[in-house]
C-alpha atoms as a PDB file:
ATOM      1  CA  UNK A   1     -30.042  22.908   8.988  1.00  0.00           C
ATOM      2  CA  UNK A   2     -27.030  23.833  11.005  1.00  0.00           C
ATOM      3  CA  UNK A   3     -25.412  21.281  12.702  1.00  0.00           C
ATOM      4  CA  UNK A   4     -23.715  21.834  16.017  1.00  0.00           C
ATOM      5  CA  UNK A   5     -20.417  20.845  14.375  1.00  0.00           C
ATOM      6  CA  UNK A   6     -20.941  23.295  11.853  1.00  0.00           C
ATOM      7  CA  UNK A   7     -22.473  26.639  15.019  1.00  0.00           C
ATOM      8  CA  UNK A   8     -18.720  25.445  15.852  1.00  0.00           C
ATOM      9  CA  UNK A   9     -16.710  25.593  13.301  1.00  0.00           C
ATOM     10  CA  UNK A  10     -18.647  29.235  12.500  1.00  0.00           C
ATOM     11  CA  UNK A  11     -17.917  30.045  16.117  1.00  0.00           C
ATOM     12  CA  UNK A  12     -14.108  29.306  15.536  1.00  0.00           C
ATOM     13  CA  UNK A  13     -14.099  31.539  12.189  1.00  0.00           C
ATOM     14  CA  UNK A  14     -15.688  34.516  14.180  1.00  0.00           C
ATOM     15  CA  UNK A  15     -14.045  36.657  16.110  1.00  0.00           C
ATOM     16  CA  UNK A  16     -16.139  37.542  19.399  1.00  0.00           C
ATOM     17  CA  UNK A  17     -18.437  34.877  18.796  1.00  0.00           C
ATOM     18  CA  UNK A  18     -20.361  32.288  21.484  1.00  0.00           C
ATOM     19  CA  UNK A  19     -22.412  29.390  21.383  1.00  0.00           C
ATOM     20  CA  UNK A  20     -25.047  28.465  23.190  1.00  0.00           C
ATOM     21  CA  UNK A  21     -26.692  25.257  22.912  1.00  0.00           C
ATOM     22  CA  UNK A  22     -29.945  24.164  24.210  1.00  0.00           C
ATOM     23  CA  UNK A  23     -31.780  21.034  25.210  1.00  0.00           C
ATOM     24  CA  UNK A  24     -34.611  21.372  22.386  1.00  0.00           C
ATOM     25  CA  UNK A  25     -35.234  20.815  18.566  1.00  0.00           C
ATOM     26  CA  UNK A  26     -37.251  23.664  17.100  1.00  0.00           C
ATOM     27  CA  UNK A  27     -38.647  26.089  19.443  1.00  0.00           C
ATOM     28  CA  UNK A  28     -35.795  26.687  21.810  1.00  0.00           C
ATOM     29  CA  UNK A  29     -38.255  29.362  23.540  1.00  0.00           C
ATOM     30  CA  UNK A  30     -40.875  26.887  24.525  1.00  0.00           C
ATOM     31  CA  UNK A  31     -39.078  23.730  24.887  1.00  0.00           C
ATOM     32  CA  UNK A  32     -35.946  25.770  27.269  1.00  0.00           C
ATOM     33  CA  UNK A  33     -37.446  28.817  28.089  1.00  0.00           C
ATOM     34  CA  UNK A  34     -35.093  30.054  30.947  1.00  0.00           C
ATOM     35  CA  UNK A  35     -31.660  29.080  29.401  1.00  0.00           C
ATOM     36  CA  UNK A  36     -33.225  30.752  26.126  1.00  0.00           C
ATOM     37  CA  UNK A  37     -33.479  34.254  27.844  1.00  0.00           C
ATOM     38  CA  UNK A  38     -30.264  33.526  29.399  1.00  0.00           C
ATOM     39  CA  UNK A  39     -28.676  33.238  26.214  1.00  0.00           C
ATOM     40  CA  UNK A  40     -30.461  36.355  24.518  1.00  0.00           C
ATOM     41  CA  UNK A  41     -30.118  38.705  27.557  1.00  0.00           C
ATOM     42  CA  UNK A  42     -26.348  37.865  27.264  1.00  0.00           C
ATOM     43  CA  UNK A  43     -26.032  38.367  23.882  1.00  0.00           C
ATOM     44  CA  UNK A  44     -27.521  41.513  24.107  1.00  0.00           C
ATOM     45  CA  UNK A  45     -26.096  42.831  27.562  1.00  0.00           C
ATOM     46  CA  UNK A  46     -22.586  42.110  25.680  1.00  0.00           C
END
Protein backbone atom coordinates (compact mmCIF):
# COMPACT_ATOMS: atom_id res chain seq x y z
CA UNK A 1 0.00 0.00 0.00
CA UNK A 2 1.15 3.50 -0.68
CA UNK A 3 0.80 5.81 1.88
CA UNK A 4 0.07 9.44 1.22
CA UNK A 5 3.39 10.30 2.87
CA UNK A 6 5.06 8.07 0.67
CA UNK A 7 2.54 9.53 -3.20
CA UNK A 8 4.59 12.58 -1.55
CA UNK A 9 7.75 11.93 -1.11
CA UNK A 10 7.49 10.11 -4.88
CA UNK A 11 5.89 13.35 -5.98
CA UNK A 12 8.97 15.36 -4.61
CA UNK A 13 11.53 12.84 -6.42
CA UNK A 14 9.63 13.37 -9.81
CA UNK A 15 10.04 15.92 -11.88
CA UNK A 16 6.55 17.10 -13.44
CA UNK A 17 4.71 15.12 -11.11
CA UNK A 18 1.07 15.90 -9.16
CA UNK A 19 -0.94 14.47 -6.61
CA UNK A 20 -4.24 14.13 -6.31
CA UNK A 21 -5.90 12.82 -3.37
CA UNK A 22 -9.37 11.70 -2.94
CA UNK A 23 -11.97 11.24 -0.26
CA UNK A 24 -12.23 7.26 -0.70
CA UNK A 25 -10.37 3.94 0.19
CA UNK A 26 -10.41 1.55 -2.75
CA UNK A 27 -12.49 2.47 -5.61
CA UNK A 28 -11.74 6.12 -6.03
CA UNK A 29 -14.18 5.88 -9.23
CA UNK A 30 -17.23 4.92 -7.31
CA UNK A 31 -16.71 6.32 -3.97
CA UNK A 32 -15.50 10.18 -5.77
CA UNK A 33 -16.57 9.87 -9.08
CA UNK A 34 -16.39 13.59 -10.27
CA UNK A 35 -13.02 14.61 -8.61
CA UNK A 36 -11.80 11.12 -10.12
CA UNK A 37 -12.42 12.31 -13.79
CA UNK A 38 -11.14 15.57 -12.77
CA UNK A 39 -7.98 14.16 -11.89
CA UNK A 40 -7.65 11.74 -15.02
CA UNK A 41 -8.88 14.31 -17.62
CA UNK A 42 -6.03 16.51 -16.19
CA UNK A 43 -3.55 14.14 -16.26
CA UNK A 44 -4.21 13.39 -19.60
CA UNK A 45 -5.09 16.96 -21.07
CA UNK A 46 -1.41 17.78 -19.61
Amino acid sequence: MTTVADAQALVAAIGGAALATLPASHLSNVEAPDRFSDAVASFLLA
